[in-house]
C-alpha atoms as a PDB file:
ATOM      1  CA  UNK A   1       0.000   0.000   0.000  1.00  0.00           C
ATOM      2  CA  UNK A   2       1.577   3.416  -0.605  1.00  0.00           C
ATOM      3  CA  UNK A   3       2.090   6.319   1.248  1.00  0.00           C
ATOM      4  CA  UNK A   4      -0.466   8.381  -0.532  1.00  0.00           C
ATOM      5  CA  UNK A   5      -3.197   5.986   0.010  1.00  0.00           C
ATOM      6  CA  UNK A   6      -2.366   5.353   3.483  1.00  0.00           C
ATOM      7  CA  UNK A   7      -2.692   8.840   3.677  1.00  0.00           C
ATOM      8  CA  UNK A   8      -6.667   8.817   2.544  1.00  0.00           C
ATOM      9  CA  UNK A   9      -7.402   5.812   4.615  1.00  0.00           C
ATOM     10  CA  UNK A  10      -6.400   7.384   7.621  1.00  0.00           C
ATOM     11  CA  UNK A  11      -7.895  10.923   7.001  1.00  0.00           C
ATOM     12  CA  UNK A  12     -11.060   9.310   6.281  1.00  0.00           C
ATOM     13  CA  UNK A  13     -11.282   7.389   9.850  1.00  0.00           C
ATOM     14  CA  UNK A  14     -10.159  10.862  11.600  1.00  0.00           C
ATOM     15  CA  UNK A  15     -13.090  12.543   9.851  1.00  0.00           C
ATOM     16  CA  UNK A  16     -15.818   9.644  10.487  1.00  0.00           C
ATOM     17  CA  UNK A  17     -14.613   9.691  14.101  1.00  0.00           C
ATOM     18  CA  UNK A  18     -14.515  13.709  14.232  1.00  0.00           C
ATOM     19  CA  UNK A  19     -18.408  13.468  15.227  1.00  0.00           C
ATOM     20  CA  UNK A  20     -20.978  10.730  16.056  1.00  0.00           C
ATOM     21  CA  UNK A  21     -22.617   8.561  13.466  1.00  0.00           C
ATOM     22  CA  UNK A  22     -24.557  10.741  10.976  1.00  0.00           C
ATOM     23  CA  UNK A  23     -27.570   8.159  11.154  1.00  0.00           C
ATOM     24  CA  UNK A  24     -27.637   9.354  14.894  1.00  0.00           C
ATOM     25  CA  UNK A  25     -27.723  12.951  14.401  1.00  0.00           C
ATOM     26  CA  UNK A  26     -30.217  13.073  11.397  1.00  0.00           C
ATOM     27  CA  UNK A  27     -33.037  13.703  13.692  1.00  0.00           C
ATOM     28  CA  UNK A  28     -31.096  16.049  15.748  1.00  0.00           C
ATOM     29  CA  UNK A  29     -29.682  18.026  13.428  1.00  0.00           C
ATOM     30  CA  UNK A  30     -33.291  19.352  12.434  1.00  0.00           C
ATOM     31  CA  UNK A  31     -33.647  20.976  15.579  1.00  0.00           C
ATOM     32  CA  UNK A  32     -30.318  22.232  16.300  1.00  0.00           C
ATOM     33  CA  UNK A  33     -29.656  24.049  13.224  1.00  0.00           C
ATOM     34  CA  UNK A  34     -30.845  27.175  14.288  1.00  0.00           C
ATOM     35  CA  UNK A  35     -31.142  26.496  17.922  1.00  0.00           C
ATOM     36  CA  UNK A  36     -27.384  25.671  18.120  1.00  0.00           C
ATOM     37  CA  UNK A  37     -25.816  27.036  15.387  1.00  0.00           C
ATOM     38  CA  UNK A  38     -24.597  30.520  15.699  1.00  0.00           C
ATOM     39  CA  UNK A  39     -23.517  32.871  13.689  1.00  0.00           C
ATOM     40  CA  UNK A  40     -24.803  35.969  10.842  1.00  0.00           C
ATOM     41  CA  UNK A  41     -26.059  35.822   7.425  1.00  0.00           C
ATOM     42  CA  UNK A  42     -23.128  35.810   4.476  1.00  0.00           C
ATOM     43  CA  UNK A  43     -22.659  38.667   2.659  1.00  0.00           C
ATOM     44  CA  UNK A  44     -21.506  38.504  -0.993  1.00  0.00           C
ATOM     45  CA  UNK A  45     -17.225  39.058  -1.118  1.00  0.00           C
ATOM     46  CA  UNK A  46     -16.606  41.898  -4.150  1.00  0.00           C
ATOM     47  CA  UNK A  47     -16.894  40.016  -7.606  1.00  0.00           C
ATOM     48  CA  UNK A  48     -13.062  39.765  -8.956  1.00  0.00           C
ATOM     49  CA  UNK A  49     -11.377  36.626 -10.565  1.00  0.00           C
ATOM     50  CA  UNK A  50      -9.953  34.057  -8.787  1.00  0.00           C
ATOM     51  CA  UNK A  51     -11.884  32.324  -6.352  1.00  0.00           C
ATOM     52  CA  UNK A  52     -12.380  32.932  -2.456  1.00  0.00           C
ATOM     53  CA  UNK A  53     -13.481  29.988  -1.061  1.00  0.00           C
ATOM     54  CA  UNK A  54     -11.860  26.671  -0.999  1.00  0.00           C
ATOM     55  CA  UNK A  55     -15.258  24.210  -2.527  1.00  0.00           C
ATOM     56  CA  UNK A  56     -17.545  25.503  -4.768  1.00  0.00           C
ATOM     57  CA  UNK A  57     -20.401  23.355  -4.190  1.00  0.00           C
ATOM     58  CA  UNK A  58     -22.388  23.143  -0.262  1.00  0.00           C
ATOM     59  CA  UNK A  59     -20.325  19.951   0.640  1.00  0.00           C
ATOM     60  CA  UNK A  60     -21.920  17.784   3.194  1.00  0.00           C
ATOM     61  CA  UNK A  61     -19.772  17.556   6.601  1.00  0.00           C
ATOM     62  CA  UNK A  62     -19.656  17.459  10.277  1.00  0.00           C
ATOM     63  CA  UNK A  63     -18.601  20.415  12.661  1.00  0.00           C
ATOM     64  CA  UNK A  64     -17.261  20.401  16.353  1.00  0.00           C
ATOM     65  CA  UNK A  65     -18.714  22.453  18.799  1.00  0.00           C
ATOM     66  CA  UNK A  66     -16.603  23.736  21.493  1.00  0.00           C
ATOM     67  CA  UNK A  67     -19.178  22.268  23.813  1.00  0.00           C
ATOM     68  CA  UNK A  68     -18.098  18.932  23.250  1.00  0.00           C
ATOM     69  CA  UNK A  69     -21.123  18.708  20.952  1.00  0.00           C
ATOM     70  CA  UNK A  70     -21.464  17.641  17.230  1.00  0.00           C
ATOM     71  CA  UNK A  71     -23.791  18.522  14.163  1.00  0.00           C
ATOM     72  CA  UNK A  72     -23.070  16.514  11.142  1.00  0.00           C
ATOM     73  CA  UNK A  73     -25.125  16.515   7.921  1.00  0.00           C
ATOM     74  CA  UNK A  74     -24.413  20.382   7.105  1.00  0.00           C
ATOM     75  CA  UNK A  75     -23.949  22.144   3.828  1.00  0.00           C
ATOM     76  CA  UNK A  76     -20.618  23.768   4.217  1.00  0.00           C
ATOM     77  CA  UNK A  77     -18.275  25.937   2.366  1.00  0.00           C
ATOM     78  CA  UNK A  78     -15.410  27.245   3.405  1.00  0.00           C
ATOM     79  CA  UNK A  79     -13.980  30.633   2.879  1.00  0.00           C
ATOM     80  CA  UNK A  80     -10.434  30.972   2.133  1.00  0.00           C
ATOM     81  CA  UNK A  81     -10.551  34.908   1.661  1.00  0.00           C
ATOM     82  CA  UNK A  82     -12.130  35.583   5.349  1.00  0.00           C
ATOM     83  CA  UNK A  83     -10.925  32.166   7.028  1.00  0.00           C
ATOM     84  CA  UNK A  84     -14.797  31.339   7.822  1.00  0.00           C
ATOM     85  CA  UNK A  85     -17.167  28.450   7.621  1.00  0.00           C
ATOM     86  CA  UNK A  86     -20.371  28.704   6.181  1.00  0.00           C
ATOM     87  CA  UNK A  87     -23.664  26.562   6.073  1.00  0.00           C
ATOM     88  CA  UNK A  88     -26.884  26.440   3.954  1.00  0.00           C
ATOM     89  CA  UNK A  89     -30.166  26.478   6.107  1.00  0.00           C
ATOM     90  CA  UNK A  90     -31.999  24.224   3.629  1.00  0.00           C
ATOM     91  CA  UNK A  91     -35.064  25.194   6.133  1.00  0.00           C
ATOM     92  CA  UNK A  92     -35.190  29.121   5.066  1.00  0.00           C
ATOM     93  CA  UNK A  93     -32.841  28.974   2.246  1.00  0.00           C
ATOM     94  CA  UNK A  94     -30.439  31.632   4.124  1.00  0.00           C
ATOM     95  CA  UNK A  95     -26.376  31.279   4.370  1.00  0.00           C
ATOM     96  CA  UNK A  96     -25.164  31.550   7.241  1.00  0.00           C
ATOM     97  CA  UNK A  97     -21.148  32.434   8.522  1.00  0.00           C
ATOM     98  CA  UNK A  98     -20.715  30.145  11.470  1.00  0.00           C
ATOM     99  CA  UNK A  99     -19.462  32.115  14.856  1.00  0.00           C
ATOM    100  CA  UNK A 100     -15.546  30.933  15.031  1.00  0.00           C
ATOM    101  CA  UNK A 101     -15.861  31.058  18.187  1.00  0.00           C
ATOM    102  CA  UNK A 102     -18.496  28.145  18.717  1.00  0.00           C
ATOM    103  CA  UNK A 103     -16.258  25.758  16.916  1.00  0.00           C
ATOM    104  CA  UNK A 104     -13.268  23.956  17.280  1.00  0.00           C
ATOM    105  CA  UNK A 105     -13.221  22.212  14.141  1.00  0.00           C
ATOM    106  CA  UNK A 106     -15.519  20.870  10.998  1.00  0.00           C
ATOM    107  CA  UNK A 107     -14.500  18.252   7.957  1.00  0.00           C
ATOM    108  CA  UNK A 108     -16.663  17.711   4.681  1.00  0.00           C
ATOM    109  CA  UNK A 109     -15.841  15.805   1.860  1.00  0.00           C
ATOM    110  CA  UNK A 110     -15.845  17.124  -1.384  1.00  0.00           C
ATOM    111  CA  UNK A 111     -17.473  16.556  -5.172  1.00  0.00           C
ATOM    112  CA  UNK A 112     -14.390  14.187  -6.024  1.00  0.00           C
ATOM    113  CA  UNK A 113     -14.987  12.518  -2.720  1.00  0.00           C
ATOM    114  CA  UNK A 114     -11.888  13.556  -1.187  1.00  0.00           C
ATOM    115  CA  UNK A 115     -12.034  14.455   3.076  1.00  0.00           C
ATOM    116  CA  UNK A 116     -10.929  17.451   4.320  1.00  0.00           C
ATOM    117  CA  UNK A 117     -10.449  17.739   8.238  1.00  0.00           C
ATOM    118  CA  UNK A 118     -10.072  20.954   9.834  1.00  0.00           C
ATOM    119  CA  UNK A 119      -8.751  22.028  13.313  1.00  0.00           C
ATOM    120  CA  UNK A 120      -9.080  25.660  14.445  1.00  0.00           C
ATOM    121  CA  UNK A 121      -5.746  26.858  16.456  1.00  0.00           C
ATOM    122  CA  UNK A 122      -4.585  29.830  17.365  1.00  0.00           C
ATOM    123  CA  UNK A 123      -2.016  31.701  15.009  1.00  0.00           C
ATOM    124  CA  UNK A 124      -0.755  34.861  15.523  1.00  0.00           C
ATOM    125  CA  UNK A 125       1.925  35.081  12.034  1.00  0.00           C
ATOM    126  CA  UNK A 126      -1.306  36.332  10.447  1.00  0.00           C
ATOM    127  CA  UNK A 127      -3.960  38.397  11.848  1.00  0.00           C
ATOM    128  CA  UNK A 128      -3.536  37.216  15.417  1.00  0.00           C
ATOM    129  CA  UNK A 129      -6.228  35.217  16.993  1.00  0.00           C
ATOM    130  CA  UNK A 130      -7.834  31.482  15.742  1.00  0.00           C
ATOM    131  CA  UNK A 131      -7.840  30.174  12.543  1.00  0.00           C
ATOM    132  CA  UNK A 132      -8.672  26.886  10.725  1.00  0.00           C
ATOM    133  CA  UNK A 133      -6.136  24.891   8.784  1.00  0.00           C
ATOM    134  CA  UNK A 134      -6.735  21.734   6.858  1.00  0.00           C
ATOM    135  CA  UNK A 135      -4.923  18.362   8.351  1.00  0.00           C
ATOM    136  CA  UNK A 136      -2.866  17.037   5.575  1.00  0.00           C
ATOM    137  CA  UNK A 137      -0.834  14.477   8.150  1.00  0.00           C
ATOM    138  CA  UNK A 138      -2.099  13.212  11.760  1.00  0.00           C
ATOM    139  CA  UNK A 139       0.630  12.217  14.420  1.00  0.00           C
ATOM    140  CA  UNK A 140       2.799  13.835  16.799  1.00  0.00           C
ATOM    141  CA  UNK A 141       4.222  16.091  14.754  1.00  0.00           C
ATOM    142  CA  UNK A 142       1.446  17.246  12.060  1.00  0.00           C
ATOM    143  CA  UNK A 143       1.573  18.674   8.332  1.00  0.00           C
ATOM    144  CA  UNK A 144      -1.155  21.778   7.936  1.00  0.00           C
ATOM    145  CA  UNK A 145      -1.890  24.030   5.813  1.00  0.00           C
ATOM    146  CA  UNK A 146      -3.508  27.092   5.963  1.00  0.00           C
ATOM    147  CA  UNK A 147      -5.633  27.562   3.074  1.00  0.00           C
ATOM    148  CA  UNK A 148      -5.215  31.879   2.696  1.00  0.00           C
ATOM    149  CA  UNK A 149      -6.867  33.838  -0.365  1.00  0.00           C
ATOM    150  CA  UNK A 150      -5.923  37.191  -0.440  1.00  0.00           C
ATOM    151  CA  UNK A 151      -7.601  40.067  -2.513  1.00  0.00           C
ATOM    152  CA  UNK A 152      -4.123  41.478  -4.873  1.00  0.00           C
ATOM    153  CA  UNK A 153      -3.736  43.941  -7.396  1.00  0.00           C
ATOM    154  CA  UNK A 154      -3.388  42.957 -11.439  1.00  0.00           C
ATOM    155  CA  UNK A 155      -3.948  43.908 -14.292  1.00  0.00           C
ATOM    156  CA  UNK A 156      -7.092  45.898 -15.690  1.00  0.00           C
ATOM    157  CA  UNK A 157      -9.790  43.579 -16.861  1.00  0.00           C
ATOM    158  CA  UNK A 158     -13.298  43.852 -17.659  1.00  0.00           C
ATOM    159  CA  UNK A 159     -15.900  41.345 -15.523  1.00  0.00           C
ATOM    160  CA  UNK A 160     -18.959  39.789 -16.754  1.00  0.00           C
ATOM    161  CA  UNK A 161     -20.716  43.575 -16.396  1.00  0.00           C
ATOM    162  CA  UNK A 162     -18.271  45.363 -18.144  1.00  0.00           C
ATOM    163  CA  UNK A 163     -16.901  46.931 -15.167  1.00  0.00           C
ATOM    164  CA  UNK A 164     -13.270  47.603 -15.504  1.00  0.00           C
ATOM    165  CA  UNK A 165     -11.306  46.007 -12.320  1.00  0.00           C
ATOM    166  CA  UNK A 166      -7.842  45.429 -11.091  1.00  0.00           C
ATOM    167  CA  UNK A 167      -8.020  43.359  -8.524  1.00  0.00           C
ATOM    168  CA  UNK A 168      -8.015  39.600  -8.113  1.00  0.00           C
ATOM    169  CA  UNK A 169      -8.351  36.676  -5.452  1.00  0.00           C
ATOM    170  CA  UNK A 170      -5.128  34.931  -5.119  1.00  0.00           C
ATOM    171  CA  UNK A 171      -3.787  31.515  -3.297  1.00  0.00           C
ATOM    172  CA  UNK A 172      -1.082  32.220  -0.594  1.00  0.00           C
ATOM    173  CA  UNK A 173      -1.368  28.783   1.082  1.00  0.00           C
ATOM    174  CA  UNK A 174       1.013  28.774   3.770  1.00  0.00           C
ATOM    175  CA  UNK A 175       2.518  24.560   4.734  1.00  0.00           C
ATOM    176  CA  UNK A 176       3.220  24.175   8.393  1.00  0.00           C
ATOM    177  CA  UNK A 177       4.254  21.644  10.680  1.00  0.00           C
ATOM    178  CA  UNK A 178       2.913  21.267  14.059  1.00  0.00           C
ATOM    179  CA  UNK A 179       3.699  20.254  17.393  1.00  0.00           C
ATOM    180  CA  UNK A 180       1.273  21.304  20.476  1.00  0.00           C
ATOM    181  CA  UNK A 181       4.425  21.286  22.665  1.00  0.00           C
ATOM    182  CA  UNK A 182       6.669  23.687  20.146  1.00  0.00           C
ATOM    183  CA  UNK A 183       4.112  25.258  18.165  1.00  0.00           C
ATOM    184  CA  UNK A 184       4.458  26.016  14.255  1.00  0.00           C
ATOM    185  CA  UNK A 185       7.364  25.821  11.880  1.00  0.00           C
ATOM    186  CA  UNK A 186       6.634  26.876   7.721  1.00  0.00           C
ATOM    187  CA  UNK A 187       7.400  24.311   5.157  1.00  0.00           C
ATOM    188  CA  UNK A 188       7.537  25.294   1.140  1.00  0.00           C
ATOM    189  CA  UNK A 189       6.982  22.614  -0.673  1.00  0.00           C
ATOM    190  CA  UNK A 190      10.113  22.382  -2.502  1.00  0.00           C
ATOM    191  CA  UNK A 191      12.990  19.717  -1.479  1.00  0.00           C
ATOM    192  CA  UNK A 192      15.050  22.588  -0.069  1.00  0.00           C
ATOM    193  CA  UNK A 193      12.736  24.005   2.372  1.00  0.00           C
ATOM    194  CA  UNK A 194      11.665  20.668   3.655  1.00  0.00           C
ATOM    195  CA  UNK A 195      15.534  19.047   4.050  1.00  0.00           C
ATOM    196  CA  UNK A 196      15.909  22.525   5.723  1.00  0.00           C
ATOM    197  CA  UNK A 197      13.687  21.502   8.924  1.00  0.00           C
ATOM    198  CA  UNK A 198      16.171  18.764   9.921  1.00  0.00           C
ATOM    199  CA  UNK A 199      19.547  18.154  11.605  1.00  0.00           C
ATOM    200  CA  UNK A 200      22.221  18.671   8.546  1.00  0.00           C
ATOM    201  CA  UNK A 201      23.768  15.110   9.663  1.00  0.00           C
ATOM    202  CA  UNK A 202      20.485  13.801   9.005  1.00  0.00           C
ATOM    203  CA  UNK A 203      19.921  15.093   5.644  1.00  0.00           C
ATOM    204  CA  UNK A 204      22.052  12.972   3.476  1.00  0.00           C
ATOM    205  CA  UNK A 205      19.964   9.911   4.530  1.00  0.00           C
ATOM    206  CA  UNK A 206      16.855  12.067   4.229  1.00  0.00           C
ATOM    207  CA  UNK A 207      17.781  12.759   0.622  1.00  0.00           C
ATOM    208  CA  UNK A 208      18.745   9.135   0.080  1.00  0.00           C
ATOM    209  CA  UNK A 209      15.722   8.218   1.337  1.00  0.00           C
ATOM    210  CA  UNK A 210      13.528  10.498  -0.815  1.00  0.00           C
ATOM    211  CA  UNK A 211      15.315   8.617  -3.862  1.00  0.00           C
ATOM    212  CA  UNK A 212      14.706   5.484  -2.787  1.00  0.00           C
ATOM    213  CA  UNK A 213      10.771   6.503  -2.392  1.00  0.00           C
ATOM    214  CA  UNK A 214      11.085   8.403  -6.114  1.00  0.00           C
ATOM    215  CA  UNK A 215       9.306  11.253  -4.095  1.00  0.00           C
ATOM    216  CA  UNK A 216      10.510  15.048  -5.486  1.00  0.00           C
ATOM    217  CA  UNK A 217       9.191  17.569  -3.376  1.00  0.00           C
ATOM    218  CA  UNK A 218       6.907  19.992  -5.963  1.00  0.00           C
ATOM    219  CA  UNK A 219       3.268  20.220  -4.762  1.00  0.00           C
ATOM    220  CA  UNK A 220       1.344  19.525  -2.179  1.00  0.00           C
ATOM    221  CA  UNK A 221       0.980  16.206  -2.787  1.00  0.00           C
ATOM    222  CA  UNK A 222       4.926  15.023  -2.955  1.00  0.00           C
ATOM    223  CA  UNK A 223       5.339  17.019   0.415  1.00  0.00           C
ATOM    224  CA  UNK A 224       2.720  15.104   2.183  1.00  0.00           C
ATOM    225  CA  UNK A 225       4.091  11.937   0.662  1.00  0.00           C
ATOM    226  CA  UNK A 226       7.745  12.918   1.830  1.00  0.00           C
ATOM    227  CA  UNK A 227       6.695  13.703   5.572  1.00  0.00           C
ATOM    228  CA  UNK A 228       4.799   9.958   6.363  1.00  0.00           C
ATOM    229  CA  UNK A 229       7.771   8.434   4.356  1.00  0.00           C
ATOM    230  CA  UNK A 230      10.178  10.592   6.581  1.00  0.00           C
ATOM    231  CA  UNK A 231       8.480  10.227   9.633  1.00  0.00           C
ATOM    232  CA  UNK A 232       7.483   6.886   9.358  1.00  0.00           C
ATOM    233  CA  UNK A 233      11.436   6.415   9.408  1.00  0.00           C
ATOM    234  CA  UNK A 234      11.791   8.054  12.470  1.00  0.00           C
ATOM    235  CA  UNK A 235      12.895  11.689  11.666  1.00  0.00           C
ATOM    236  CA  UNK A 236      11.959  14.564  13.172  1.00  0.00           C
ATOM    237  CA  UNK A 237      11.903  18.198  12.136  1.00  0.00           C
ATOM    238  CA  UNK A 238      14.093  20.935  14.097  1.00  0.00           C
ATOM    239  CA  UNK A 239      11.702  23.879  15.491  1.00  0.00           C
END
């Protein structure tokens, strides 16, 4: 079995165990969405190119209330631009921008069926306070990322309206590896920045070991497969 699907396999038990049993909180769910749910309604971003939330469609998923409670079954789209979760009230057809502050986490899965498990922590490298980043590993030491779309400047265009704009949204995810005890350390995902976050005696056999695995660090994907194959060899990263 290879490291990538070990990967999915083990994401999808975090999220299934992330709540209860969605058969068990059908019923539920009908009365707590507004009764537990808080938050405001959504109000359209400004129309540029580029794309400010992370799914396009109201994925189905499960959210974490900092209650110790659960609500699973919810339409939910998360923003990227204002680091926000959102659900559709099928009941009155409104969109609502969950209160942060209620949650400590949510996972939904997306139109190509692929899980994506959130924990809110706080981070204070970007607009101080909490924020949610996506769980791309799970151990002691995890691999995050923190999905940011920023509004940037670029060239004039016209939109649909014929409205003459400069300004676009733009992907500035930011890879980070975790440890509760030591905090957060950025990762690029290029074979340089990640060889970077260990002892230099240990990166010859890192390097050795990323041949052997025919893993080149260039996306997303190759980092997460380089971490499990690292870590599943015992390495760890230097805070």
């Amino acid at each position: 079995m290879n490291f990538r699907l070990k990967h999915t396999i083990l994401l999808l038990i975090l999220a299934f165990n992330f709540v209860p049993d969605s058969n068990a909180q059908t019923t539920l769910n009908r009365n707590w969405d507004a009764e537990k749910i808080k938050g405001i309604r959504y109000v359209n971003y400004p129309n540029y190119t580029g794309f400010p939330f992370l799914n396009k469609a109201w994925d189905l998923g499960k959210i974490s209330l900092k209650s110790g409670e659960t609500i699973d079954s919810l339409h939910l789209k998360y923003s990227s631009y204002k680091d926000e979760l959102l659900y559709y009230n099928k009941e009155n057809g409104s969109q609502i921008v969950i209160d942060k502050e209620m949650l400590t986490g949510f996972s939904f899965t997306d139109e190509s069926g692929k899980t994506h498990l959130f924990t809110k922590l706080p981070y204070d490298d970007y607009l101080k306070g909490d924020h949610f980043f996506e769980v791309l590993t799970y151990g002691t030491t995890k691999l995050l990322v923190f999905r940011k779309v920023e509004q940037t400047s670029t060239t004039p265009y016209k939109d649909e309206q014929n409205i003459l704009k400069n300004m676009e949204y733009s992907k500035l995810y930011e890879y980070l590896f975790y440890s509760q005890e030591k905090g957060f350390s950025n990762v690029k995902c290029t074979t340089k920045s990640f060889l970077g976050k260990f002892d230099k005696e240990e990166q010859n056999s890192i390097k050795k070991l990323l041949r052997k695995n025919r893993i080149r660090i260039k996306d997303e994907e190759s980092l997460i497969e380089a971490w499990i194959a690292t870590e599943n060899e015992g390495f760890h990263i230097q805070f």
